[in-house]
PDB file of N, CA and C in Angstrom:
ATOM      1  N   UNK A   1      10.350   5.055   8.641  1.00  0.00           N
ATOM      2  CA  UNK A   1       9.237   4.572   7.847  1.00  0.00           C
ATOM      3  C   UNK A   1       8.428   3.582   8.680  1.00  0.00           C
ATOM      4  N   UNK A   2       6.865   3.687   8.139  1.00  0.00           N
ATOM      5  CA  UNK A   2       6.132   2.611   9.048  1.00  0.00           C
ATOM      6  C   UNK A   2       6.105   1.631   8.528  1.00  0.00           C
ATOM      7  N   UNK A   3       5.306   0.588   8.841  1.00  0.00           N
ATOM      8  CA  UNK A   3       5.132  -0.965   8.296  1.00  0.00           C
ATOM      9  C   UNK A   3       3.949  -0.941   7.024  1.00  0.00           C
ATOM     10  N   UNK A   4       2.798   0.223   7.186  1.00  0.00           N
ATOM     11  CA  UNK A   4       2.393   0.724   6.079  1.00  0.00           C
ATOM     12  C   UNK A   4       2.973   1.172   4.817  1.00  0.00           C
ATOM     13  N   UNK A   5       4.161   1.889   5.082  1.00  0.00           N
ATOM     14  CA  UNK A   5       4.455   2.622   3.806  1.00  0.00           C
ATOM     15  C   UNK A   5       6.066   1.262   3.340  1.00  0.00           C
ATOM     16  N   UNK A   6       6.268   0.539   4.117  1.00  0.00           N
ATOM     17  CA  UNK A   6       7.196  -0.351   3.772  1.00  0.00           C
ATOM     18  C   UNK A   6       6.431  -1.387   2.823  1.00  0.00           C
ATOM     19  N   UNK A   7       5.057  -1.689   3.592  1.00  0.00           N
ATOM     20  CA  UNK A   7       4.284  -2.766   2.535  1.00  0.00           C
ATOM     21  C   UNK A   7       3.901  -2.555   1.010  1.00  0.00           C
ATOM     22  N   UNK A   8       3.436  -0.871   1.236  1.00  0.00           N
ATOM     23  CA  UNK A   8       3.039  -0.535  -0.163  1.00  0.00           C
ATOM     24  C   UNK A   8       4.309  -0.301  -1.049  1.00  0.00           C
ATOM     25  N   UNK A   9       5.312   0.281  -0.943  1.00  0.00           N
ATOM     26  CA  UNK A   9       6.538   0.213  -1.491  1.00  0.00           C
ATOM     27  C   UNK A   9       6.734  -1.336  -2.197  1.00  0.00           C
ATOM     28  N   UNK A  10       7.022  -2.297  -1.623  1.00  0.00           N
ATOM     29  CA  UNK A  10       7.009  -3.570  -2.091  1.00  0.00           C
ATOM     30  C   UNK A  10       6.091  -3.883  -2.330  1.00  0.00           C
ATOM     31  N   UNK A  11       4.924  -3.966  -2.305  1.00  0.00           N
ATOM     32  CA  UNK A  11       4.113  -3.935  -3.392  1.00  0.00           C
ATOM     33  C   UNK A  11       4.244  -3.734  -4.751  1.00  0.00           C
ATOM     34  N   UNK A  12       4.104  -2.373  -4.895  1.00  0.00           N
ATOM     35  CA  UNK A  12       4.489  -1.808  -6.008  1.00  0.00           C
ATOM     36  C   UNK A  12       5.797  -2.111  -6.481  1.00  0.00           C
ATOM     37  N   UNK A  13       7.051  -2.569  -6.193  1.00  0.00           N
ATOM     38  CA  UNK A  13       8.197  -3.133  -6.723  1.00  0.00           C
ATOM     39  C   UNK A  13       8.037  -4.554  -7.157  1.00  0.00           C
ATOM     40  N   UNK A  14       6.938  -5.253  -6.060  1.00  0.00           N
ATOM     41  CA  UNK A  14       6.591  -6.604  -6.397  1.00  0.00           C
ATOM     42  C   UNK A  14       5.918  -6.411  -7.975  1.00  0.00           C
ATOM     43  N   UNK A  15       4.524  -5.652  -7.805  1.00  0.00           N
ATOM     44  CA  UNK A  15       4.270  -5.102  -9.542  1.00  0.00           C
ATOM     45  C   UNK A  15       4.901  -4.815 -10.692  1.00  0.00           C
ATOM     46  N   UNK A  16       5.920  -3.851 -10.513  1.00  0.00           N
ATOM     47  CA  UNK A  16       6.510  -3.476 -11.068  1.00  0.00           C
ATOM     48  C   UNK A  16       7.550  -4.514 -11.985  1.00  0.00           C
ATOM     49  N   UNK A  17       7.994  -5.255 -11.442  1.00  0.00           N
ATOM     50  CA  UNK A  17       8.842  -6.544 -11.431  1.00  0.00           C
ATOM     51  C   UNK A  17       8.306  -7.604 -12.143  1.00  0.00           C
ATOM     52  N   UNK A  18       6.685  -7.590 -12.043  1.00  0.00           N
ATOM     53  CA  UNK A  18       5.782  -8.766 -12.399  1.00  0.00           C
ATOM     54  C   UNK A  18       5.720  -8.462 -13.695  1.00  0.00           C
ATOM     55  N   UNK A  19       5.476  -7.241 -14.048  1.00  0.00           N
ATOM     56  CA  UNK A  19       5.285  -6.117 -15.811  1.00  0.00           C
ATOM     57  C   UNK A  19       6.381  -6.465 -16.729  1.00  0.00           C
ATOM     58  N   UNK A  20       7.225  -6.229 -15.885  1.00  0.00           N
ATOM     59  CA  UNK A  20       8.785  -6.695 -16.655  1.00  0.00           C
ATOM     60  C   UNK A  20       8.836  -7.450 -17.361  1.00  0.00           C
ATOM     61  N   UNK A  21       8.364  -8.908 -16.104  1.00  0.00           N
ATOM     62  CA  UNK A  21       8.501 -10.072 -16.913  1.00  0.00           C
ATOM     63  C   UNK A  21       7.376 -10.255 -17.492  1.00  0.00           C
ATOM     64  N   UNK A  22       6.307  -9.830 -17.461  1.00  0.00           N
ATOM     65  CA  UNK A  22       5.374 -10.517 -18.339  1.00  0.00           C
ATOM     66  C   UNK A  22       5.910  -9.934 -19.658  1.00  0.00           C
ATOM     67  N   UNK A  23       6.171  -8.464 -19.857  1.00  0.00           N
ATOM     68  CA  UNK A  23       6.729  -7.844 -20.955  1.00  0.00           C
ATOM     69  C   UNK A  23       7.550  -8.305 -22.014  1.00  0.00           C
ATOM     70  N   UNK A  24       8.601  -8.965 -21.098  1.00  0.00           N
ATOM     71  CA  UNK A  24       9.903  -9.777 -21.338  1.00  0.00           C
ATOM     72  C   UNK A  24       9.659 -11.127 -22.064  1.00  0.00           C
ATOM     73  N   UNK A  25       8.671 -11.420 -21.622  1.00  0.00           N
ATOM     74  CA  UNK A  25       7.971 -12.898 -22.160  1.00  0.00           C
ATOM     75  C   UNK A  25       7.459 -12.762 -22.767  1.00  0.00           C
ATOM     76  N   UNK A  26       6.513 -11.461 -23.084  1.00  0.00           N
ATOM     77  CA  UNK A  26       5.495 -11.623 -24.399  1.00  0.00           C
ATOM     78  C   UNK A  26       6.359 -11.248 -25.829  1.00  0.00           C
ATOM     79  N   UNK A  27       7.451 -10.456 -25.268  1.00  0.00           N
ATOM     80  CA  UNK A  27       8.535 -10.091 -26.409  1.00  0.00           C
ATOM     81  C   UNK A  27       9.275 -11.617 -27.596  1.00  0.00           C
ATOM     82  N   UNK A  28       9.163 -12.462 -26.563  1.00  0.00           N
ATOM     83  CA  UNK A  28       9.742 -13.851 -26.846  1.00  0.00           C
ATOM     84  C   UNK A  28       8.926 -15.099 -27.326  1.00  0.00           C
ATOM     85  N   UNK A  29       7.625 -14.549 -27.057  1.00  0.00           N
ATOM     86  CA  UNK A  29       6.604 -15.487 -27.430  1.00  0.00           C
ATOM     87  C   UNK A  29       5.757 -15.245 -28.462  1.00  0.00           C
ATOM     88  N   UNK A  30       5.677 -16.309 -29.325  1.00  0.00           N
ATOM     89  CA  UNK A  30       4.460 -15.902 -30.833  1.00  0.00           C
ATOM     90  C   UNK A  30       3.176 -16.225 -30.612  1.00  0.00           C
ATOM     91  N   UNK A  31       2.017 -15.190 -30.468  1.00  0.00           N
ATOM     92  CA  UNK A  31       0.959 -15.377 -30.468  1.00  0.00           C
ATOM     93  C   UNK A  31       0.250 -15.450 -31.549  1.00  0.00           C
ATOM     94  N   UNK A  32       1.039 -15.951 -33.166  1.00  0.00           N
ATOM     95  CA  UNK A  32       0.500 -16.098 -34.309  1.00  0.00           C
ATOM     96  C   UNK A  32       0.353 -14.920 -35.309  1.00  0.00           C
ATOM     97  N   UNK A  33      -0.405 -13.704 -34.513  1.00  0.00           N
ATOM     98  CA  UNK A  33      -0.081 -11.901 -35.307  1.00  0.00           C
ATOM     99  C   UNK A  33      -0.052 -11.458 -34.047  1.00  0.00           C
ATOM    100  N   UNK A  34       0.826 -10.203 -34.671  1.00  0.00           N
ATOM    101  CA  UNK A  34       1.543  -9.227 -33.901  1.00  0.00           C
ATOM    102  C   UNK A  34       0.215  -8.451 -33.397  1.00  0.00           C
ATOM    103  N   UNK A  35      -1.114  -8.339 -33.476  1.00  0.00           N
ATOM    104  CA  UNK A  35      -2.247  -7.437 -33.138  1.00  0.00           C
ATOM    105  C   UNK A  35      -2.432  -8.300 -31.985  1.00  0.00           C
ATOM    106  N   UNK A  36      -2.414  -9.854 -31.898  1.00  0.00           N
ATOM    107  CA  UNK A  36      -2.966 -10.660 -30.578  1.00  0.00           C
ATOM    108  C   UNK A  36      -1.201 -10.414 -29.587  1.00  0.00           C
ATOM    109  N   UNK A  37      -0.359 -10.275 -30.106  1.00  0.00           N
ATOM    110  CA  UNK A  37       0.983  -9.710 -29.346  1.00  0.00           C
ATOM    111  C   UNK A  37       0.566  -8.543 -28.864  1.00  0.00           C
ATOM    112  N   UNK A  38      -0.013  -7.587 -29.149  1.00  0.00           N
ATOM    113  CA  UNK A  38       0.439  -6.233 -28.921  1.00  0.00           C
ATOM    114  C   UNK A  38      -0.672  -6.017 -28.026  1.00  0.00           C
ATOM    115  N   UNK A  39      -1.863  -6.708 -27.924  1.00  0.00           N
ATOM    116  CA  UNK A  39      -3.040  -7.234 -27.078  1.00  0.00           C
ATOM    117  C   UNK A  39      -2.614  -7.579 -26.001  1.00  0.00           C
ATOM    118  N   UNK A  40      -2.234  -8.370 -25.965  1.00  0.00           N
ATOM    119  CA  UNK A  40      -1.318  -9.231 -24.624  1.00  0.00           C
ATOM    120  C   UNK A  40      -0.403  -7.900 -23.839  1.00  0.00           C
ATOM    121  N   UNK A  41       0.212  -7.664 -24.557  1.00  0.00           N
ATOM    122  CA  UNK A  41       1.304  -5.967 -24.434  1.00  0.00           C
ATOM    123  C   UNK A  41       0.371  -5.573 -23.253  1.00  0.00           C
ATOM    124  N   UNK A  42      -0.448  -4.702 -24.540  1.00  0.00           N
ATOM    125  CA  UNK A  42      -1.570  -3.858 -23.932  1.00  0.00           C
ATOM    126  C   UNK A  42      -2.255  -4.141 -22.144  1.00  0.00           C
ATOM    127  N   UNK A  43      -2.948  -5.717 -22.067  1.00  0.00           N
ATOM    128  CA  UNK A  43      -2.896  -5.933 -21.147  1.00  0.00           C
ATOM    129  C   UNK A  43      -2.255  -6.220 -19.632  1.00  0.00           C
ATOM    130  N   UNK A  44      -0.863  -6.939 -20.292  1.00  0.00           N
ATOM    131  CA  UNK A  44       0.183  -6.186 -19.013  1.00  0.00           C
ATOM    132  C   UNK A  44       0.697  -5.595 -18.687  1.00  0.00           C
ATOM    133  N   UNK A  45       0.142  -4.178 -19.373  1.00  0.00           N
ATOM    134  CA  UNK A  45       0.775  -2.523 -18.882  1.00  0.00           C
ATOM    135  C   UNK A  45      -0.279  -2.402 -17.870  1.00  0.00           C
ATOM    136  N   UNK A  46      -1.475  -2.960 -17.698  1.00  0.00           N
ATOM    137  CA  UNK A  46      -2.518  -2.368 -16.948  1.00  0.00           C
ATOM    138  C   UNK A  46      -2.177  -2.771 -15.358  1.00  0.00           C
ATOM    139  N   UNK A  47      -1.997  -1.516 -14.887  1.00  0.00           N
ATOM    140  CA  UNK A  47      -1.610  -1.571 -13.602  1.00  0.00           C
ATOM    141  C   UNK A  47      -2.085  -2.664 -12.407  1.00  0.00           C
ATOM    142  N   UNK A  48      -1.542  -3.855 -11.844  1.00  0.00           N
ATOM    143  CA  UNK A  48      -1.618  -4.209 -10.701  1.00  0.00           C
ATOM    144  C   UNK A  48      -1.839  -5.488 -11.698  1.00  0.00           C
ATOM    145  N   UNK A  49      -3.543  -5.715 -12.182  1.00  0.00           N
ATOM    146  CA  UNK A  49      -4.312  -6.709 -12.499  1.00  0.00           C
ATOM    147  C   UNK A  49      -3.429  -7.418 -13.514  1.00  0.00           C
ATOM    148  N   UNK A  50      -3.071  -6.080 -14.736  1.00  0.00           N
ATOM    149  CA  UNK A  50      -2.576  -6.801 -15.936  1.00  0.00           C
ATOM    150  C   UNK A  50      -1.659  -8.250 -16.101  1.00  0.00           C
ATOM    151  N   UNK A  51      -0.554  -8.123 -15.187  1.00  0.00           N
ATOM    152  CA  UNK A  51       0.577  -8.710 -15.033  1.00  0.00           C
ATOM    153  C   UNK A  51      -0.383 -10.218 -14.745  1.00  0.00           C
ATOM    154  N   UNK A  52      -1.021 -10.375 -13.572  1.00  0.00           N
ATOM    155  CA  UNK A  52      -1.931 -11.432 -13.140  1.00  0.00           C
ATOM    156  C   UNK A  52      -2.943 -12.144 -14.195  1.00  0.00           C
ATOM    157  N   UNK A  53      -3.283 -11.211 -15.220  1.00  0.00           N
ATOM    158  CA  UNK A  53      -4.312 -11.267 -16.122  1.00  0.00           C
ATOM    159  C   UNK A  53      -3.199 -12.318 -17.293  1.00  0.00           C
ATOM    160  N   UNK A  54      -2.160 -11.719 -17.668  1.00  0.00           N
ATOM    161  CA  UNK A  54      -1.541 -12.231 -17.976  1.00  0.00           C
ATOM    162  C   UNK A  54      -0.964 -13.541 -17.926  1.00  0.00           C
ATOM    163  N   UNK A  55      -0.326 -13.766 -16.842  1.00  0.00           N
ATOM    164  CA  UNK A  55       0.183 -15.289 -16.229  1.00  0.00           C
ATOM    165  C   UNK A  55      -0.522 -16.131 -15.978  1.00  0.00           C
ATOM    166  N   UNK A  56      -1.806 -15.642 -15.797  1.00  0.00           N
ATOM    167  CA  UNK A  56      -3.352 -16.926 -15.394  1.00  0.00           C
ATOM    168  C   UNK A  56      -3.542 -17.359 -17.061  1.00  0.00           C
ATOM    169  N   UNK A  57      -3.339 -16.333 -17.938  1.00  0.00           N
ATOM    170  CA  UNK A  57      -4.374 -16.985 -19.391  1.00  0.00           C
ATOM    171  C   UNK A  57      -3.324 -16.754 -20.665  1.00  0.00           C
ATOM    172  N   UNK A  58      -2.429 -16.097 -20.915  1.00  0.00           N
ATOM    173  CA  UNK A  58      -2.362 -15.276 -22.300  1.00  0.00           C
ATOM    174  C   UNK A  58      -0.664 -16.007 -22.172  1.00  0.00           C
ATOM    175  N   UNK A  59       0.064 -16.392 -20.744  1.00  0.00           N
ATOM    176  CA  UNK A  59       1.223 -17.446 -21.385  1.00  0.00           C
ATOM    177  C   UNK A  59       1.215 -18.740 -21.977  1.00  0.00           C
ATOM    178  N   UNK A  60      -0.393 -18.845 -21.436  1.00  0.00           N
ATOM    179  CA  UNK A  60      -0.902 -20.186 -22.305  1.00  0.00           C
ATOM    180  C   UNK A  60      -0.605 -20.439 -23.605  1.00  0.00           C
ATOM    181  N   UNK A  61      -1.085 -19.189 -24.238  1.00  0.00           N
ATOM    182  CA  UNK A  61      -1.726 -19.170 -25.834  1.00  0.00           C
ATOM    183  C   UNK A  61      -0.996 -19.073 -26.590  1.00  0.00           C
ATOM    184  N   UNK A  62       0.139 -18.742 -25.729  1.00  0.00           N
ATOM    185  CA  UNK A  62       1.943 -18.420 -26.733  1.00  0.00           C
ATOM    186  C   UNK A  62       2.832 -19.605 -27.177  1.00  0.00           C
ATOM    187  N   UNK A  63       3.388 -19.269 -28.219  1.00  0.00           N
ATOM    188  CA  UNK A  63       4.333 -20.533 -27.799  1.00  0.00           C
ATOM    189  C   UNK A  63       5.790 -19.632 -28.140  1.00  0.00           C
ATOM    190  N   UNK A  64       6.301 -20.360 -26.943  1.00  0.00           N
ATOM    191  CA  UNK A  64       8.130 -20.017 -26.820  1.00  0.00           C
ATOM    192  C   UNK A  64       8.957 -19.773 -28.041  1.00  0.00           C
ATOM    193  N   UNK A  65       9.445 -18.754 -28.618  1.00  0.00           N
ATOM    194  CA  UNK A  65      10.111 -18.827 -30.125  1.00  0.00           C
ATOM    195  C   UNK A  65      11.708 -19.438 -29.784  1.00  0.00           C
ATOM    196  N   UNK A  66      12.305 -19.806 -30.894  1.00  0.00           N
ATOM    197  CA  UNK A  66      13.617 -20.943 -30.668  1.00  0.00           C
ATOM    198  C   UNK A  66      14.334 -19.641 -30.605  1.00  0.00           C
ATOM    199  N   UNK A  67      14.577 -18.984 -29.436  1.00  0.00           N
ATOM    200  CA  UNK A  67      15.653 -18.195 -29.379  1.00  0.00           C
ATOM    201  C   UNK A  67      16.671 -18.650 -28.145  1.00  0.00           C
ATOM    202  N   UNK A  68      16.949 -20.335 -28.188  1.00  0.00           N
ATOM    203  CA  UNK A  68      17.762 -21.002 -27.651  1.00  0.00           C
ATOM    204  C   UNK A  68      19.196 -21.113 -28.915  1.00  0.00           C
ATOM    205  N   UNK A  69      20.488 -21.884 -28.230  1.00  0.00           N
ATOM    206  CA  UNK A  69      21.085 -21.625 -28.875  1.00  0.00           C
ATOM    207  C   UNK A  69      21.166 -23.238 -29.097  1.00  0.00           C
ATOM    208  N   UNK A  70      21.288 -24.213 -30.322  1.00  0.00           N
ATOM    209  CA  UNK A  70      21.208 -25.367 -30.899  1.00  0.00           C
ATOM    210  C   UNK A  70      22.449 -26.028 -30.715  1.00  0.00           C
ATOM    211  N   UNK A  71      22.863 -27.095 -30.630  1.00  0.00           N
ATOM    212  CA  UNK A  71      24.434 -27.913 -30.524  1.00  0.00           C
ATOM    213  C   UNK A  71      24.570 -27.885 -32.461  1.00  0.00           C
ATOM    214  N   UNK A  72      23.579 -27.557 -33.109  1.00  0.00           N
ATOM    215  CA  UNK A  72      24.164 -28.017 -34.295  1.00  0.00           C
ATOM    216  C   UNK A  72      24.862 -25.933 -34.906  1.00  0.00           C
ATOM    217  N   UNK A  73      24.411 -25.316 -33.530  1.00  0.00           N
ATOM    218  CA  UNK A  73      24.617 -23.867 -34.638  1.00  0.00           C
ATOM    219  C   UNK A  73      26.294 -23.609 -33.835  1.00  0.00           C
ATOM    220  N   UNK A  74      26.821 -24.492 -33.454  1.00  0.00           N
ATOM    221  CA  UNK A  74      28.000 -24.011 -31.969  1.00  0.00           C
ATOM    222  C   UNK A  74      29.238 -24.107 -33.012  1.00  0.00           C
TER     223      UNK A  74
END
């Protein structure tokens, strides 16, 4: 393999990886209704940009749901 087709490979795993988590995070985060959730969704399926589009503006707007575990629930 060349140094071309090694870069784009990781690339695209670097992407790929980025989707995940934005995915992973928007699953966990309340954006108030599920239509501004599924918005957010929508936008970090979009190849390359989405993920970026994402992490610059839309983890802002979320807030973290208590799916920690409490000393009073142990």
């Amino acid at each position: 393999m060349d140094t071309f087709t090694i870069v784009v490979i990781g690339t695209g795993v670097l992407f790929f990886l980025l989707t995940c988590w934005a995915i992973i995070d928007i699953a966990y985060r309340d954006f108030g209704t599920m239509k501004k959730k599924a918005i957010w969704g929508f936008i970090a399926l979009i190849p390359f940009i989405g993920p970026i589009i994402y992490f610059s503006m839309g983890i802002k707007r979320g807030d973290k749901t208590g799916h920690t575990v409490s000393k009073e629930s142990k």
